[in-house]
PDB file of N, CA and C in Angstrom:
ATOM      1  N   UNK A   1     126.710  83.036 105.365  1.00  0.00           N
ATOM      2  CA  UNK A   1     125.957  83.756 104.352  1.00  0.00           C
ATOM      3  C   UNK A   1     125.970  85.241 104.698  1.00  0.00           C
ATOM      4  N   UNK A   2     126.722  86.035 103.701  1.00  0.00           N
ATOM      5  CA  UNK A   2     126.245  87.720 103.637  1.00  0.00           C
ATOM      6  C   UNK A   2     125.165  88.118 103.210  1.00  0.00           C
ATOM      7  N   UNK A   3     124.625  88.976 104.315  1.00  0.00           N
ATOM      8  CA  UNK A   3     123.568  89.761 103.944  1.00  0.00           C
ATOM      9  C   UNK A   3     123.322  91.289 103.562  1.00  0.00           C
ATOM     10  N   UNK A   4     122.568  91.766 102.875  1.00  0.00           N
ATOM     11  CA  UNK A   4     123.117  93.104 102.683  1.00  0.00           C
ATOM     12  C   UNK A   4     121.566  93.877 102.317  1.00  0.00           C
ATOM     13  N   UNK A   5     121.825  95.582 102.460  1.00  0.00           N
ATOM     14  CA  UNK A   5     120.826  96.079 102.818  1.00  0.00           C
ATOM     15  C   UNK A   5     121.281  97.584 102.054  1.00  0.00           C
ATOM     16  N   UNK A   6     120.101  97.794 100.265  1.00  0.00           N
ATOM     17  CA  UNK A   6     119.899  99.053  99.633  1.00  0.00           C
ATOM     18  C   UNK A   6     118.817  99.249 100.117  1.00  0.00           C
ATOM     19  N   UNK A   7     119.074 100.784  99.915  1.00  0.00           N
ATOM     20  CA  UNK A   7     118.135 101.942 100.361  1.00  0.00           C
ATOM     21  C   UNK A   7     118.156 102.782  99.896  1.00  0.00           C
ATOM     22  N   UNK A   8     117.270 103.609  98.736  1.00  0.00           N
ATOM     23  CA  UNK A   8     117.171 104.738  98.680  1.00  0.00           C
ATOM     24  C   UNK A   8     115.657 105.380  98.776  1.00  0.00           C
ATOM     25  N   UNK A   9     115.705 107.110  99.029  1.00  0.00           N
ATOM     26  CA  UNK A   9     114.703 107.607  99.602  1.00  0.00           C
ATOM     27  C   UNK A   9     113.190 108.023  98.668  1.00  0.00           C
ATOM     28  N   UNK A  10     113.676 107.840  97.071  1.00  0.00           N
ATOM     29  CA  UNK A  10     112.630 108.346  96.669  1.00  0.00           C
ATOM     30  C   UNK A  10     112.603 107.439  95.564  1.00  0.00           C
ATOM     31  N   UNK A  11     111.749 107.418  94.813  1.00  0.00           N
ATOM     32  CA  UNK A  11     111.410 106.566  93.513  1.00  0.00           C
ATOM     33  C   UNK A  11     111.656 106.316  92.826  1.00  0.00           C
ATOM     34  N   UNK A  12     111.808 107.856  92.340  1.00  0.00           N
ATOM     35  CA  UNK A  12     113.097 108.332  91.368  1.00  0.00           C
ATOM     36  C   UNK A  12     114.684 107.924  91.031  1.00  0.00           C
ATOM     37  N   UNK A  13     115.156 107.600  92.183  1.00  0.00           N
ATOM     38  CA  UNK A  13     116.228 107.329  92.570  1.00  0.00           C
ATOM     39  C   UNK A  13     116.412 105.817  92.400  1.00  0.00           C
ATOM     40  N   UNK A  14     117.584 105.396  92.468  1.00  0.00           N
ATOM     41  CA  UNK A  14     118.229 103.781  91.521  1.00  0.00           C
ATOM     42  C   UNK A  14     119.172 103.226  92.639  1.00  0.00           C
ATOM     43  N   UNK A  15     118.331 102.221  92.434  1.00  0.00           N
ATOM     44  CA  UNK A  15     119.156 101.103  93.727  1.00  0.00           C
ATOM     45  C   UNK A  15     120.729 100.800  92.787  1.00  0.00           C
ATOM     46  N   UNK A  16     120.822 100.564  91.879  1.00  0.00           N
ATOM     47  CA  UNK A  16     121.596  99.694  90.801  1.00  0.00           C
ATOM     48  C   UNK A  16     123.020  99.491  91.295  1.00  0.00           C
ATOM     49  N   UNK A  17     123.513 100.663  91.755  1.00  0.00           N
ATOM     50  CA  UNK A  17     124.937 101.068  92.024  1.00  0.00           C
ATOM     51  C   UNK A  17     125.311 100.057  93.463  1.00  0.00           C
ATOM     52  N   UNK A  18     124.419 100.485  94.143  1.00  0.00           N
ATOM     53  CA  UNK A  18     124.432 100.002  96.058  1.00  0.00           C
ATOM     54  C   UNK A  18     123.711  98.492  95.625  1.00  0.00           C
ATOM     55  N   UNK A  19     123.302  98.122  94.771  1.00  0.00           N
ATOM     56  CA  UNK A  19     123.264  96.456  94.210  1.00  0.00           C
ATOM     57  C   UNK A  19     124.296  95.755  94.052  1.00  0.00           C
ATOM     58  N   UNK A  20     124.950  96.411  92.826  1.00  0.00           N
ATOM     59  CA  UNK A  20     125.927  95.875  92.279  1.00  0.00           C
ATOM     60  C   UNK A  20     127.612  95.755  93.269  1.00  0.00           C
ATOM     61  N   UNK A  21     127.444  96.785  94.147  1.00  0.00           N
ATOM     62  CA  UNK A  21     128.487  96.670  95.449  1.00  0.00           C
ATOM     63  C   UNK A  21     128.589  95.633  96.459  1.00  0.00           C
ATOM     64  N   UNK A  22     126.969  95.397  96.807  1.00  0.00           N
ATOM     65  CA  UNK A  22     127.267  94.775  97.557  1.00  0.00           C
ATOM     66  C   UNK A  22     127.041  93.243  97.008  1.00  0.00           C
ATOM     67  N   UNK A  23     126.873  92.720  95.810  1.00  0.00           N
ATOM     68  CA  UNK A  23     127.106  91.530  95.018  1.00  0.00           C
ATOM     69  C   UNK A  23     128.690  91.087  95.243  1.00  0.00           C
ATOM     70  N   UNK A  24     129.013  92.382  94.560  1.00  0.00           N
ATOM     71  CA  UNK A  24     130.734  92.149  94.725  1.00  0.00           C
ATOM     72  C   UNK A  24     131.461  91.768  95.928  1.00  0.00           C
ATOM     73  N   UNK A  25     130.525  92.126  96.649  1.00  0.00           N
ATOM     74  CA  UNK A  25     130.981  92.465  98.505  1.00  0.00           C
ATOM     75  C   UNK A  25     130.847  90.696  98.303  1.00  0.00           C
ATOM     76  N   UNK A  26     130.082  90.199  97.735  1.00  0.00           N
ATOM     77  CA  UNK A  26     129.685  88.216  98.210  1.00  0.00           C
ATOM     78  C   UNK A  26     128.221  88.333  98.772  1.00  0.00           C
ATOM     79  N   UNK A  27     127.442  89.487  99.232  1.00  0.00           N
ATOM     80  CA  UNK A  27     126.522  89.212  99.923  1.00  0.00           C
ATOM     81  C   UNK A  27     125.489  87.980  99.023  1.00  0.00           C
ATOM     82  N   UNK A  28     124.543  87.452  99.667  1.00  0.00           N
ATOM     83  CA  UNK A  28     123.713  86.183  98.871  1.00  0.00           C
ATOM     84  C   UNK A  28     122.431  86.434  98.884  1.00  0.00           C
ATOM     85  N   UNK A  29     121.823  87.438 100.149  1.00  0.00           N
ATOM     86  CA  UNK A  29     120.405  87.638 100.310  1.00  0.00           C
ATOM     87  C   UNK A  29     120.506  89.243 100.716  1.00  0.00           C
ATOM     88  N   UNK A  30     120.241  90.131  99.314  1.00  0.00           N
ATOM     89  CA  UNK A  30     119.856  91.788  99.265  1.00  0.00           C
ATOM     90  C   UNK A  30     118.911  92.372  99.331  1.00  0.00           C
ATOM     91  N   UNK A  31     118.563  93.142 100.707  1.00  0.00           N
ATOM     92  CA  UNK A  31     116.799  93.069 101.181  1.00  0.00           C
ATOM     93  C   UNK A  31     117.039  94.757 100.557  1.00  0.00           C
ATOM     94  N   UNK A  32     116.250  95.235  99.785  1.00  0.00           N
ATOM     95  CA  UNK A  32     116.010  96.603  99.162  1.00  0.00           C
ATOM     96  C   UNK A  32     114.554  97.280  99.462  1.00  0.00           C
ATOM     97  N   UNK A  33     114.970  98.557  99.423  1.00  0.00           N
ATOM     98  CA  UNK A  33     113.654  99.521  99.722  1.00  0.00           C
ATOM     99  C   UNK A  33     113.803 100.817  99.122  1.00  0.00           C
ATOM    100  N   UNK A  34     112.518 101.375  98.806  1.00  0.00           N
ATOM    101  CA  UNK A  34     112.463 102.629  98.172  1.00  0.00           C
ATOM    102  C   UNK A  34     111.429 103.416  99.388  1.00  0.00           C
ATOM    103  N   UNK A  35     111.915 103.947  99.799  1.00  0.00           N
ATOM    104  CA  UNK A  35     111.175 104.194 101.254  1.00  0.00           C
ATOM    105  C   UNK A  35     111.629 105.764 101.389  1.00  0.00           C
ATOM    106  N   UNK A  36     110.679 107.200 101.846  1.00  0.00           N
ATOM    107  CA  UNK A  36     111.289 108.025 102.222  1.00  0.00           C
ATOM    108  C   UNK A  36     111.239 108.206 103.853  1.00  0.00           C
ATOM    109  N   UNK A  37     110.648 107.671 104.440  1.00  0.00           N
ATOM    110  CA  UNK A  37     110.393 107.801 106.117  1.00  0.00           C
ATOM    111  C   UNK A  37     111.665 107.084 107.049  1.00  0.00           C
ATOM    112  N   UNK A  38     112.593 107.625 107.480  1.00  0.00           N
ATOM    113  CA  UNK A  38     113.247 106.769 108.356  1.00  0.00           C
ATOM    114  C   UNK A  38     113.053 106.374 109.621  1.00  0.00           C
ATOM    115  N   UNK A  39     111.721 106.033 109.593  1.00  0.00           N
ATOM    116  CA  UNK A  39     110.770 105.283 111.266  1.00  0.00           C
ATOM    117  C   UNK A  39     110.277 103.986 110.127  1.00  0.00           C
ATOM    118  N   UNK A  40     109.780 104.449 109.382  1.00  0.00           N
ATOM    119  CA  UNK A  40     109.316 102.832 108.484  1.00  0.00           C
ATOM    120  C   UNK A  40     110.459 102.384 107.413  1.00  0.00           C
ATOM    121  N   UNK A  41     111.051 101.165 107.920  1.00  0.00           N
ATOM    122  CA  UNK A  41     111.716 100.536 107.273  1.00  0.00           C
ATOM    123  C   UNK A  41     111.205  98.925 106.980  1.00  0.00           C
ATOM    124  N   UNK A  42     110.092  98.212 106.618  1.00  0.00           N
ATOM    125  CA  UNK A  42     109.913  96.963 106.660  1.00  0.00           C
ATOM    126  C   UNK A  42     111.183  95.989 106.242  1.00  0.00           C
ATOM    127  N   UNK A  43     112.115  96.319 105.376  1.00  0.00           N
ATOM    128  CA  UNK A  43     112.936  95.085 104.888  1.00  0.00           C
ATOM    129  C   UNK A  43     113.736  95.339 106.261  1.00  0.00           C
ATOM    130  N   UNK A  44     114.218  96.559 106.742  1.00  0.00           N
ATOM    131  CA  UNK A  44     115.521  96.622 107.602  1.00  0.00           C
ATOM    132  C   UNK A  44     114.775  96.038 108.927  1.00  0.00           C
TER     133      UNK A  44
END
């Protein structure tokens, strides 16, 4: 099983693209975050 991991930093901003890649990639379970702090990451 592939796993895979979007991220972007502000709210505003759209997972959609870094979704749809890594679907294609085969991944099965895509842990996502809208997070601007790179010390807090809960999904990663």
């Amino acid at each position: 099983m592939l796993f895979g991991y979007a991220r972007v930093s502000t709210q505003d901003q759209n997972l959609a693209l870094q979704l749809d890649d890594l679907q294609k990639a085969g991944c099965h379970k895509i842990f996502q975050e809208k997070v601007s702090s790179a010390k807090v990451r809960p999904q990663l």
